[in-house]
Every structure is written in structure tokens, then in C-alpha cells.
PDB file of N, CA and C in Angstrom:
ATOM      1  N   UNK A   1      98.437 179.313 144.086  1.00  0.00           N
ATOM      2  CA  UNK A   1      99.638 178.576 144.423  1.00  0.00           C
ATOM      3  C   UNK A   1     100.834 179.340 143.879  1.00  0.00           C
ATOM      4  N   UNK A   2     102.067 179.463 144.751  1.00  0.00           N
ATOM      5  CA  UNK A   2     103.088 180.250 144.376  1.00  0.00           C
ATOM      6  C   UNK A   2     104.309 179.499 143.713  1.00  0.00           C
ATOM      7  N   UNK A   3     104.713 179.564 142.989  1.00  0.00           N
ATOM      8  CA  UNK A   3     105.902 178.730 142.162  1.00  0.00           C
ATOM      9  C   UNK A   3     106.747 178.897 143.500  1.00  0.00           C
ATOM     10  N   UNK A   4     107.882 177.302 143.549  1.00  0.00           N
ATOM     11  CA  UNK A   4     108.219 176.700 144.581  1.00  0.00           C
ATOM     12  C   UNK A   4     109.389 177.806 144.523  1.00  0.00           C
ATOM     13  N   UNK A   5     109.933 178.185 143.505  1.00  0.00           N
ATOM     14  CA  UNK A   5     111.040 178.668 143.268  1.00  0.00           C
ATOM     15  C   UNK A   5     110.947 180.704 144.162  1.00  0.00           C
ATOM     16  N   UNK A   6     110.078 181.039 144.309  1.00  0.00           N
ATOM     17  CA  UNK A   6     109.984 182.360 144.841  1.00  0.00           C
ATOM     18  C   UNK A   6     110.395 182.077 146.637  1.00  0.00           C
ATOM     19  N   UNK A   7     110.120 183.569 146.985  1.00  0.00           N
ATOM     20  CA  UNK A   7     110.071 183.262 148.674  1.00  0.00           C
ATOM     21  C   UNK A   7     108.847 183.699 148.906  1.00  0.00           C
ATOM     22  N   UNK A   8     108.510 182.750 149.854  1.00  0.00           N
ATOM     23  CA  UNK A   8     107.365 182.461 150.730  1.00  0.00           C
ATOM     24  C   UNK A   8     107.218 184.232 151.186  1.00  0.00           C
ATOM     25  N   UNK A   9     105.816 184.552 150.875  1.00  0.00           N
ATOM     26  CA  UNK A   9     105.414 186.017 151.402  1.00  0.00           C
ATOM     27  C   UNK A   9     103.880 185.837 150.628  1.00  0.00           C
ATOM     28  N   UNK A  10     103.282 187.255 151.123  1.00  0.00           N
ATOM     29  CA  UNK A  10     101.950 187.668 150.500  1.00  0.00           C
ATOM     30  C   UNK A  10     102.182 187.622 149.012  1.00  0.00           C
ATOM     31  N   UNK A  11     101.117 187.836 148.155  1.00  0.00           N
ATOM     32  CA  UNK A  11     101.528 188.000 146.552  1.00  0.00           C
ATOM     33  C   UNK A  11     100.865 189.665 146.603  1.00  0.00           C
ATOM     34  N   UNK A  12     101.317 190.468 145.401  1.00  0.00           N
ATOM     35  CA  UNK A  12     100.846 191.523 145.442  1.00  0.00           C
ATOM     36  C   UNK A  12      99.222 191.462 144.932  1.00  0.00           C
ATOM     37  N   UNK A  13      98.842 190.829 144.505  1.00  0.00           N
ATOM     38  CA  UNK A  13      97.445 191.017 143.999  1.00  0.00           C
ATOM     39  C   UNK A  13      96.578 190.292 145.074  1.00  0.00           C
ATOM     40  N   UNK A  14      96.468 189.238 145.756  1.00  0.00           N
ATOM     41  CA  UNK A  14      96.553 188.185 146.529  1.00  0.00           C
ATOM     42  C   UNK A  14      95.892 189.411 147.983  1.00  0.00           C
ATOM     43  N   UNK A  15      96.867 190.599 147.701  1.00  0.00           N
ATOM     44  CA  UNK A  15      96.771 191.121 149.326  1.00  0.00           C
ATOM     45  C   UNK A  15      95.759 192.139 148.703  1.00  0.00           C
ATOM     46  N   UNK A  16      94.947 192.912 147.280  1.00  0.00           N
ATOM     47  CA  UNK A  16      94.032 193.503 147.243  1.00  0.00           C
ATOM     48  C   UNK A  16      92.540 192.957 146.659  1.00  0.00           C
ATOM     49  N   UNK A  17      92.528 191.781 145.878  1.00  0.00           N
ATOM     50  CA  UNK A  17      91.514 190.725 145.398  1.00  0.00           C
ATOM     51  C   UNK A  17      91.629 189.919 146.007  1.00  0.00           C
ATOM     52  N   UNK A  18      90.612 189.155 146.986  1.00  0.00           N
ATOM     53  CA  UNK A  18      90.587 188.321 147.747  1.00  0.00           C
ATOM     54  C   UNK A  18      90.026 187.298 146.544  1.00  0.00           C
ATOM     55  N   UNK A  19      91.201 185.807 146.780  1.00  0.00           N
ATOM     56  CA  UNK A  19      90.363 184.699 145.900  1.00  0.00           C
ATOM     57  C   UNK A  19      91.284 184.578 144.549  1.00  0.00           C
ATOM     58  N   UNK A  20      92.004 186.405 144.137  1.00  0.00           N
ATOM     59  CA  UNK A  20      93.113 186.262 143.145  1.00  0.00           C
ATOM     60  C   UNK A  20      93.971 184.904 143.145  1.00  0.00           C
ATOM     61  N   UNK A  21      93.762 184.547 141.561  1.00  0.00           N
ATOM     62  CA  UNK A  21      95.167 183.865 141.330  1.00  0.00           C
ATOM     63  C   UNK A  21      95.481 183.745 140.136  1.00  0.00           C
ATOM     64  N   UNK A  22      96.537 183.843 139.500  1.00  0.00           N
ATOM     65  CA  UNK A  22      96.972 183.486 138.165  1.00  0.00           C
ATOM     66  C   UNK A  22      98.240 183.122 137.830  1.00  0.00           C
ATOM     67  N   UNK A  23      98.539 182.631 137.078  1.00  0.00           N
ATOM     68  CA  UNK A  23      99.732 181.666 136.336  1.00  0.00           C
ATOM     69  C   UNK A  23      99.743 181.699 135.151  1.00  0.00           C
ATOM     70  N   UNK A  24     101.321 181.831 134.456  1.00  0.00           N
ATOM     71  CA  UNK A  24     101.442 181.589 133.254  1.00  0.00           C
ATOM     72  C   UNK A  24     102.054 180.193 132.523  1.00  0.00           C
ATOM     73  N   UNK A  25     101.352 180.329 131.692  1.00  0.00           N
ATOM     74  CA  UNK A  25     101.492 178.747 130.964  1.00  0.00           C
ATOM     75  C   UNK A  25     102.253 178.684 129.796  1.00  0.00           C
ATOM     76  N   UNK A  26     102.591 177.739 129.167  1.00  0.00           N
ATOM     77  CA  UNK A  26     103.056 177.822 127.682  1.00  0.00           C
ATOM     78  C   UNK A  26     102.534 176.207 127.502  1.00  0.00           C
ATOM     79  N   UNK A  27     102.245 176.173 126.208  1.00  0.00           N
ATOM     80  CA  UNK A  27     101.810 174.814 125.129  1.00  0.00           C
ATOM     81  C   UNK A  27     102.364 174.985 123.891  1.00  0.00           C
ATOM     82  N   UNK A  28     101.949 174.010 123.276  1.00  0.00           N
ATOM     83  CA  UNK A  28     102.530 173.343 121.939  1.00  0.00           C
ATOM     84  C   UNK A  28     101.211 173.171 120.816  1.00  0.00           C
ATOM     85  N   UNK A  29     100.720 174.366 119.927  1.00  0.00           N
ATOM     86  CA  UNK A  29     100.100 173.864 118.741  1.00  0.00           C
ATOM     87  C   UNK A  29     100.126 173.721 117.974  1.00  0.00           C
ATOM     88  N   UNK A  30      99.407 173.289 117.262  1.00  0.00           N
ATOM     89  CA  UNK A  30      99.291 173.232 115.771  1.00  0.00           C
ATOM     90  C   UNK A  30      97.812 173.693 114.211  1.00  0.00           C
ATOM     91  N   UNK A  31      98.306 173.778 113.347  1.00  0.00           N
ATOM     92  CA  UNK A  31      97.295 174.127 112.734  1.00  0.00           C
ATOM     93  C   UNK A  31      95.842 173.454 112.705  1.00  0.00           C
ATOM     94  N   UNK A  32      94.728 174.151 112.616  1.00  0.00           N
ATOM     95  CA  UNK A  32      93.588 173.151 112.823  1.00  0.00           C
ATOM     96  C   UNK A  32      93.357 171.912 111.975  1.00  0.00           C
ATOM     97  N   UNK A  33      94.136 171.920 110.906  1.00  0.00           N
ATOM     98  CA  UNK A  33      93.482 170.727 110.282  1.00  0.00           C
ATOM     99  C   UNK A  33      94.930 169.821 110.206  1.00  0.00           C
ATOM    100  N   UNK A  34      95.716 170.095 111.190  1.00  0.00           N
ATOM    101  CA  UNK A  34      97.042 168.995 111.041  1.00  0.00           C
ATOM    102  C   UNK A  34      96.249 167.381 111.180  1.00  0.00           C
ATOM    103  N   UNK A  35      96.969 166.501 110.547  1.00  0.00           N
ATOM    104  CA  UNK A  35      96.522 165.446 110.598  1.00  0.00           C
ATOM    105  C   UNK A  35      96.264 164.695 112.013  1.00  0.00           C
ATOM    106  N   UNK A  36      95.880 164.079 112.187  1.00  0.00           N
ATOM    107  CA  UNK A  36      95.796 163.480 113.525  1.00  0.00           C
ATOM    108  C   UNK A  36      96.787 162.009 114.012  1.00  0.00           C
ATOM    109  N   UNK A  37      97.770 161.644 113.048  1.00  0.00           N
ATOM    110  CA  UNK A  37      98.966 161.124 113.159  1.00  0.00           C
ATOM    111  C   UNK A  37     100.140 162.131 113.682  1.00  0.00           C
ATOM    112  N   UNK A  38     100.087 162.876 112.889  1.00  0.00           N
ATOM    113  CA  UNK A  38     101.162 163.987 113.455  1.00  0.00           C
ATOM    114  C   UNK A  38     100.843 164.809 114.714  1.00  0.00           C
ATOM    115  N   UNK A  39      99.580 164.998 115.360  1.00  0.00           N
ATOM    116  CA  UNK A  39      99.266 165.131 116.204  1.00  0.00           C
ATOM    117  C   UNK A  39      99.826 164.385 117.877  1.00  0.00           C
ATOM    118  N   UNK A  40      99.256 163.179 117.438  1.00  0.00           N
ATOM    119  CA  UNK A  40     100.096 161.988 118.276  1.00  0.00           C
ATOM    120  C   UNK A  40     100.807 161.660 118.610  1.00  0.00           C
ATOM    121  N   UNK A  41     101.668 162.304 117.174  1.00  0.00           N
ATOM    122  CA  UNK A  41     103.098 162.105 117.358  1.00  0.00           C
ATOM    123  C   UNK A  41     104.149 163.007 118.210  1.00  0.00           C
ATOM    124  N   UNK A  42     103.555 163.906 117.892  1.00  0.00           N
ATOM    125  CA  UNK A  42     104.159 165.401 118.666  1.00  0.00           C
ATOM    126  C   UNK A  42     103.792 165.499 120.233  1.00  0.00           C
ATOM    127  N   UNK A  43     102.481 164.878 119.813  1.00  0.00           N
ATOM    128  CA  UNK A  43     102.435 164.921 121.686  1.00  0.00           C
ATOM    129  C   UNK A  43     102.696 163.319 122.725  1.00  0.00           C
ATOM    130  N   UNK A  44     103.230 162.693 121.713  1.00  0.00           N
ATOM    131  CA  UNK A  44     103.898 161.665 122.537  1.00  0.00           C
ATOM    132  C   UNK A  44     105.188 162.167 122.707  1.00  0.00           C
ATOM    133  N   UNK A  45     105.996 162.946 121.716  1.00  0.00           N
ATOM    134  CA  UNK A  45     107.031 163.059 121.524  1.00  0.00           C
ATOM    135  C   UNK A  45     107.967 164.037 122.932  1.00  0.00           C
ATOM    136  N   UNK A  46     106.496 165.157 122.913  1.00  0.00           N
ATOM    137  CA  UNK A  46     106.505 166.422 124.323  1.00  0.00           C
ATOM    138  C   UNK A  46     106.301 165.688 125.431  1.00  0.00           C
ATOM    139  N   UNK A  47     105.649 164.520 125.447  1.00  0.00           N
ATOM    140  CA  UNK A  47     105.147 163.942 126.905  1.00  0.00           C
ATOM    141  C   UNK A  47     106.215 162.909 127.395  1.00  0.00           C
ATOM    142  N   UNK A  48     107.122 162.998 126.162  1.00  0.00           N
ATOM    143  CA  UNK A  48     108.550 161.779 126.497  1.00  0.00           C
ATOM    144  C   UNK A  48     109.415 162.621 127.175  1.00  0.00           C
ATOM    145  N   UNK A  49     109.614 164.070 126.565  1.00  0.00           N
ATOM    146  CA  UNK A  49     110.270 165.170 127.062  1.00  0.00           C
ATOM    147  C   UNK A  49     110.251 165.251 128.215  1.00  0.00           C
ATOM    148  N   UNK A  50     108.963 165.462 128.795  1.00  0.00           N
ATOM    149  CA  UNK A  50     108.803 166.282 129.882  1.00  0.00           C
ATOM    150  C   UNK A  50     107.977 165.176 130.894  1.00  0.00           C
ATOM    151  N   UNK A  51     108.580 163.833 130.642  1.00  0.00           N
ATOM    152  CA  UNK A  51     108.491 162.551 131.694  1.00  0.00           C
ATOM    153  C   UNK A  51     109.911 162.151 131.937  1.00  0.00           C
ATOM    154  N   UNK A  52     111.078 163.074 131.465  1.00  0.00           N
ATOM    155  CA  UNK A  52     112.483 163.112 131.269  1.00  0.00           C
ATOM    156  C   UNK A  52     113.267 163.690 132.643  1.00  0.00           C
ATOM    157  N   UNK A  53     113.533 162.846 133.405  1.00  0.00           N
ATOM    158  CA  UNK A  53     114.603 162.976 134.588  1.00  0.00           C
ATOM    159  C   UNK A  53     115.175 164.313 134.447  1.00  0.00           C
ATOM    160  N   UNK A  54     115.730 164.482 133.952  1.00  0.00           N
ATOM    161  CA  UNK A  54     116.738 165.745 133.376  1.00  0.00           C
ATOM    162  C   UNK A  54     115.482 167.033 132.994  1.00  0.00           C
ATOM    163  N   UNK A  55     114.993 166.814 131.613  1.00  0.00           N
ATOM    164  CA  UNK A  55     114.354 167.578 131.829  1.00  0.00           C
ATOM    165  C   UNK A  55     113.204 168.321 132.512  1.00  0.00           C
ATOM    166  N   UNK A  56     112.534 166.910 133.676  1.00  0.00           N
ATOM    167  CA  UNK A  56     112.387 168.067 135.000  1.00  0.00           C
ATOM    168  C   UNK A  56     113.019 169.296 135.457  1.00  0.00           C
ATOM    169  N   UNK A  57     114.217 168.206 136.016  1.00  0.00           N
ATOM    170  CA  UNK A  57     115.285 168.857 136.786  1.00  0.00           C
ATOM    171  C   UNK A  57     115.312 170.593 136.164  1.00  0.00           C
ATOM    172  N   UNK A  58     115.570 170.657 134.764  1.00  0.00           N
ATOM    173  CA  UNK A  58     116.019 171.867 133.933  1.00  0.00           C
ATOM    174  C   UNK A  58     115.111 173.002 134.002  1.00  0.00           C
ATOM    175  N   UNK A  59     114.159 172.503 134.024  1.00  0.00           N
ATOM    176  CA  UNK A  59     112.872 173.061 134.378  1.00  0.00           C
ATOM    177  C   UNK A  59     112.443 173.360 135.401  1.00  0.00           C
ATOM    178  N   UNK A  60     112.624 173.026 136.756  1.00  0.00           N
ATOM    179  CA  UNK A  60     112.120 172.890 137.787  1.00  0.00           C
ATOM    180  C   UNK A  60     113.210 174.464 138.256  1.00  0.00           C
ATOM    181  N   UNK A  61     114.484 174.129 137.690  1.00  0.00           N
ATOM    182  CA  UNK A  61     115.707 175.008 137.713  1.00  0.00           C
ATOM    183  C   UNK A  61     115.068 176.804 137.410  1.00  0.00           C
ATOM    184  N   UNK A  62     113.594 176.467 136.860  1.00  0.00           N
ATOM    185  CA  UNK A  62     113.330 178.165 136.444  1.00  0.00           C
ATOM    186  C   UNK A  62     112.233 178.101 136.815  1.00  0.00           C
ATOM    187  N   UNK A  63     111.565 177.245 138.090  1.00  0.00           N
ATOM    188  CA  UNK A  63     110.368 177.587 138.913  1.00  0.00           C
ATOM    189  C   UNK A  63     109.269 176.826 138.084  1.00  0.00           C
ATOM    190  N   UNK A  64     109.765 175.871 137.118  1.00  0.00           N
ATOM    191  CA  UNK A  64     108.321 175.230 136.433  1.00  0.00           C
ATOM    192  C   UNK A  64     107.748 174.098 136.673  1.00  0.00           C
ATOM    193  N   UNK A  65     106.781 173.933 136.693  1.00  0.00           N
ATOM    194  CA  UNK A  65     105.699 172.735 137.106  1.00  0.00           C
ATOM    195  C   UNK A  65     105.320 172.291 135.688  1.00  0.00           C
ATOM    196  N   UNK A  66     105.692 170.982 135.550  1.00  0.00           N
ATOM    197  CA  UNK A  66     104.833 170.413 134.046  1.00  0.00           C
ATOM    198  C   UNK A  66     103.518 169.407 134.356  1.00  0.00           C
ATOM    199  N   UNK A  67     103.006 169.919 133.305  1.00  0.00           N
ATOM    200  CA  UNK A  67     101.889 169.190 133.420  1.00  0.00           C
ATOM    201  C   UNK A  67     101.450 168.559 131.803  1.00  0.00           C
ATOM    202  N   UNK A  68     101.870 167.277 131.790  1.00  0.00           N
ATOM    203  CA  UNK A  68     101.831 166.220 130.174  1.00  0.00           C
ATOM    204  C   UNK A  68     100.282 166.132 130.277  1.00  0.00           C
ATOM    205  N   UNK A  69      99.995 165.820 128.750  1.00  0.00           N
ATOM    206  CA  UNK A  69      98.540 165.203 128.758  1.00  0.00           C
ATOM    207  C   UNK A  69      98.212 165.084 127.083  1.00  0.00           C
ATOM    208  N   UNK A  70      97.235 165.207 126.701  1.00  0.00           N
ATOM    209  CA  UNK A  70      96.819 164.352 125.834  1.00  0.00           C
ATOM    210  C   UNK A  70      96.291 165.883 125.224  1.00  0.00           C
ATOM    211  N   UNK A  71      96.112 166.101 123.889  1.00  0.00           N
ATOM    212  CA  UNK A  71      95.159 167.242 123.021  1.00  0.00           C
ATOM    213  C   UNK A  71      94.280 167.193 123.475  1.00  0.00           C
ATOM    214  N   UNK A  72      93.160 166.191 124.316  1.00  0.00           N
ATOM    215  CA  UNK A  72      92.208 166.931 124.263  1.00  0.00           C
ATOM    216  C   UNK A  72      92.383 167.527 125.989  1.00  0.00           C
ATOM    217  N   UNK A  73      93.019 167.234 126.533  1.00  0.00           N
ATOM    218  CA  UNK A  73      93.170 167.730 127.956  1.00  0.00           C
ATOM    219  C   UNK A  73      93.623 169.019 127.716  1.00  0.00           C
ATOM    220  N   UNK A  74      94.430 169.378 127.000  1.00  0.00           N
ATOM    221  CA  UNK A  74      95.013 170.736 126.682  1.00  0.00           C
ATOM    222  C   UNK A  74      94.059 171.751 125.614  1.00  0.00           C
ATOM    223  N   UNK A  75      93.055 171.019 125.169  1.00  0.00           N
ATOM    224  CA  UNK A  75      91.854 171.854 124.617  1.00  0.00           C
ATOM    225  C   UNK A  75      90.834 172.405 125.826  1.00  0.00           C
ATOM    226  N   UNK A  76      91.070 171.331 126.823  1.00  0.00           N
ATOM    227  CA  UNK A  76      89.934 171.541 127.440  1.00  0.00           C
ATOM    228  C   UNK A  76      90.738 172.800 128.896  1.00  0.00           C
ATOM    229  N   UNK A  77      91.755 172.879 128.997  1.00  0.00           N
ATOM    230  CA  UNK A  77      92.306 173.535 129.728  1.00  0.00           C
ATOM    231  C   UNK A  77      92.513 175.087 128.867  1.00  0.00           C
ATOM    232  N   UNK A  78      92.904 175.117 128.104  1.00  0.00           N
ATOM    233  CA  UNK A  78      92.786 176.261 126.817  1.00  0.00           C
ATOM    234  C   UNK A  78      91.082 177.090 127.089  1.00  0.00           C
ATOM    235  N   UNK A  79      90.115 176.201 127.066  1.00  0.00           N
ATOM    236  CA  UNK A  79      88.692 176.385 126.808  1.00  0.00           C
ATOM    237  C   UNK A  79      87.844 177.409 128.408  1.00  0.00           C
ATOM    238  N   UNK A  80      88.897 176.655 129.400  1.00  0.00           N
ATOM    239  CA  UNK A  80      88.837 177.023 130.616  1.00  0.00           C
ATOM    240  C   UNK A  80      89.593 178.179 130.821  1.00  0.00           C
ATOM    241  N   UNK A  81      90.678 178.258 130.337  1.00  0.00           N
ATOM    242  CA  UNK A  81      91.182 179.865 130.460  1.00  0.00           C
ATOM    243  C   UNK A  81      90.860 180.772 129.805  1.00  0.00           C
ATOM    244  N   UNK A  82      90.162 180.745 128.939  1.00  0.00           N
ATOM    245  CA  UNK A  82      89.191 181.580 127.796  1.00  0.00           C
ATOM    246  C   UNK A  82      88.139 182.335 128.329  1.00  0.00           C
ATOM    247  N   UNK A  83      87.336 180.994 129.334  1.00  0.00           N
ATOM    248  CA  UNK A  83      86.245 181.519 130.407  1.00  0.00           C
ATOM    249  C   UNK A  83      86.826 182.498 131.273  1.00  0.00           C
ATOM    250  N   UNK A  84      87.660 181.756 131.729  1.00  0.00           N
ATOM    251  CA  UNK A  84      88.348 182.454 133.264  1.00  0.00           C
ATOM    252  C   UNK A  84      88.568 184.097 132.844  1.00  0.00           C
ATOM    253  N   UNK A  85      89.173 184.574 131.754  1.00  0.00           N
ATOM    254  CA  UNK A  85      90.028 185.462 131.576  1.00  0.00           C
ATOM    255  C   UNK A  85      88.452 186.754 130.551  1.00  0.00           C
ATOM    256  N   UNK A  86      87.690 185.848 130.037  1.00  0.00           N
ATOM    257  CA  UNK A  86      86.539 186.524 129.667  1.00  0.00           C
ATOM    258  C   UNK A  86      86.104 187.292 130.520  1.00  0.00           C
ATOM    259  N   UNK A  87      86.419 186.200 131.882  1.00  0.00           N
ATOM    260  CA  UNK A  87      85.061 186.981 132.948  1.00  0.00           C
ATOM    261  C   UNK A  87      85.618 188.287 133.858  1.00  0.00           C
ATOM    262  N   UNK A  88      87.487 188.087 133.881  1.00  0.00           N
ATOM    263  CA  UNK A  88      88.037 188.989 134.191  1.00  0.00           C
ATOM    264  C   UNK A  88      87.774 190.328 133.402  1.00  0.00           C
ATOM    265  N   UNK A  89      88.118 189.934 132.003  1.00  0.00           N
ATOM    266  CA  UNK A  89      87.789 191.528 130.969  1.00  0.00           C
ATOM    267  C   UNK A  89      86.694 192.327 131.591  1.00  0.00           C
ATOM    268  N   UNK A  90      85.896 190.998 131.209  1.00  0.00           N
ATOM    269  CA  UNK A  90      83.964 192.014 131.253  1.00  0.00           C
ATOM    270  C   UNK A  90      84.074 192.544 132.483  1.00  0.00           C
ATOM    271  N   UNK A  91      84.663 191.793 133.645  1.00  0.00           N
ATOM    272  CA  UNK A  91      84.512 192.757 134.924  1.00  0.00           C
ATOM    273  C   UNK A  91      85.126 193.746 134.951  1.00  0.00           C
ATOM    274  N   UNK A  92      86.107 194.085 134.522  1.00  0.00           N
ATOM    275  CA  UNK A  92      87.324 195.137 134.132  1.00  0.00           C
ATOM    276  C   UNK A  92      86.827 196.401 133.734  1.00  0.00           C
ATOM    277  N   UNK A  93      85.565 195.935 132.911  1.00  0.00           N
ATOM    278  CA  UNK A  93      85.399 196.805 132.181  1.00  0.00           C
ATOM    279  C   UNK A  93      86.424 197.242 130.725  1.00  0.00           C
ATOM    280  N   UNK A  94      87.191 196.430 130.575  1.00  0.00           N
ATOM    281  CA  UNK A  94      88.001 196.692 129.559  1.00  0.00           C
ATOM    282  C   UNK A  94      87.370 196.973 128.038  1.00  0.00           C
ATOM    283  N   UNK A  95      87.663 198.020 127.598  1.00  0.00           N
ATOM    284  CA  UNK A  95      87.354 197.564 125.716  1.00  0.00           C
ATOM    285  C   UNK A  95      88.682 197.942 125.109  1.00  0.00           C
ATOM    286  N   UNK A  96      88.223 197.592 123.645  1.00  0.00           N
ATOM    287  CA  UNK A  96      89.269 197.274 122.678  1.00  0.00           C
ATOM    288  C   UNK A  96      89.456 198.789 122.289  1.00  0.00           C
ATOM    289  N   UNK A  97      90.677 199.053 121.813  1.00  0.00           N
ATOM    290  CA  UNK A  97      90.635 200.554 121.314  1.00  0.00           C
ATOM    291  C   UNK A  97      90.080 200.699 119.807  1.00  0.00           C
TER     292      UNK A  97
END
């Protein structure tokens, strides 16, 4: 899927990997053993944000799509791009220097 904000055309990767797709994300963490009040709190606090009229709008203004949810939805989406991006390396053939 192409952010709304580009023009409609082929993508460059799109036209040599059939099935290509990728997107960049940004989140909000915290240390592993933060309490789980402050946890709650922070992510009620981001999900008030970004259920915010305006701050759609501001956002939407630089091609972004939000997507609110809960820690463990964002663990489990984290957990999934870990896979995804594993399976890219190993195919790559990439190593570490």
C-alpha cells in the first residue's frame, strides 16, 4: 500500500520483487521493567493523541496513517516485523561485518 500522500505510479522495488512491500513505522517504548501503571498511562495518554481531530489532520499533512492500540498489540506487531525482516536478511544473504 502506497502512502495517500505520494503520486499514484509503480513503486521502484514493487516493479523488480514481485509481492515487495514495506513501510516505515515509529512507536513509543519503554524500559522492560517500567511499571505497568505507567505503562497505561502513557499509552492511554498516545492513544488520546492520536484519536485527536487535529492531530490526525497534522499527521495525515506528512503522509501518515496512525494506528492506536494497546502494548500488547504493539508487541505483537514489533514480534512480526522481526520475522518479516529476519527472513529478508537470511535471504539476502547478508552478514554482519
Amino acid at each position: 500500500m502506497s502512502a495517500e500522500i505520494l503520486a499514484p505510479g509503480p513503486s521502484c522495488m514493487g516493479d523488480f520483487v514481485p509481492g515487495y512491500e514495506t513501510s516505515a513505522w515509529a512507536g513509543v517504548g519503554a524500559p522492560k521493567n517500567t511499571p505497568a501503571d505507567i505503562v497505561d498511562r502513557l499509552n492511554k495518554e498516545i492513544n488520546a493523541v492520536l484519536a485527536d481531530s487535529k492531530s490526525k489532520a497534522r499527521l495525515a499533512d506528512f503522509g501518515a496513517s496512525l494506528l492506536a492500540g494497546s502494548p500488547a498489540d504493539f508487541g505483537r506487531f514489533l514480534a512480526d516485523e522481526v520475522e518479516k525482516w529476519a527472513k529478508v536478511v537470511k535471504f539476502s544473504g547478508a552478514k554482519p561485518d
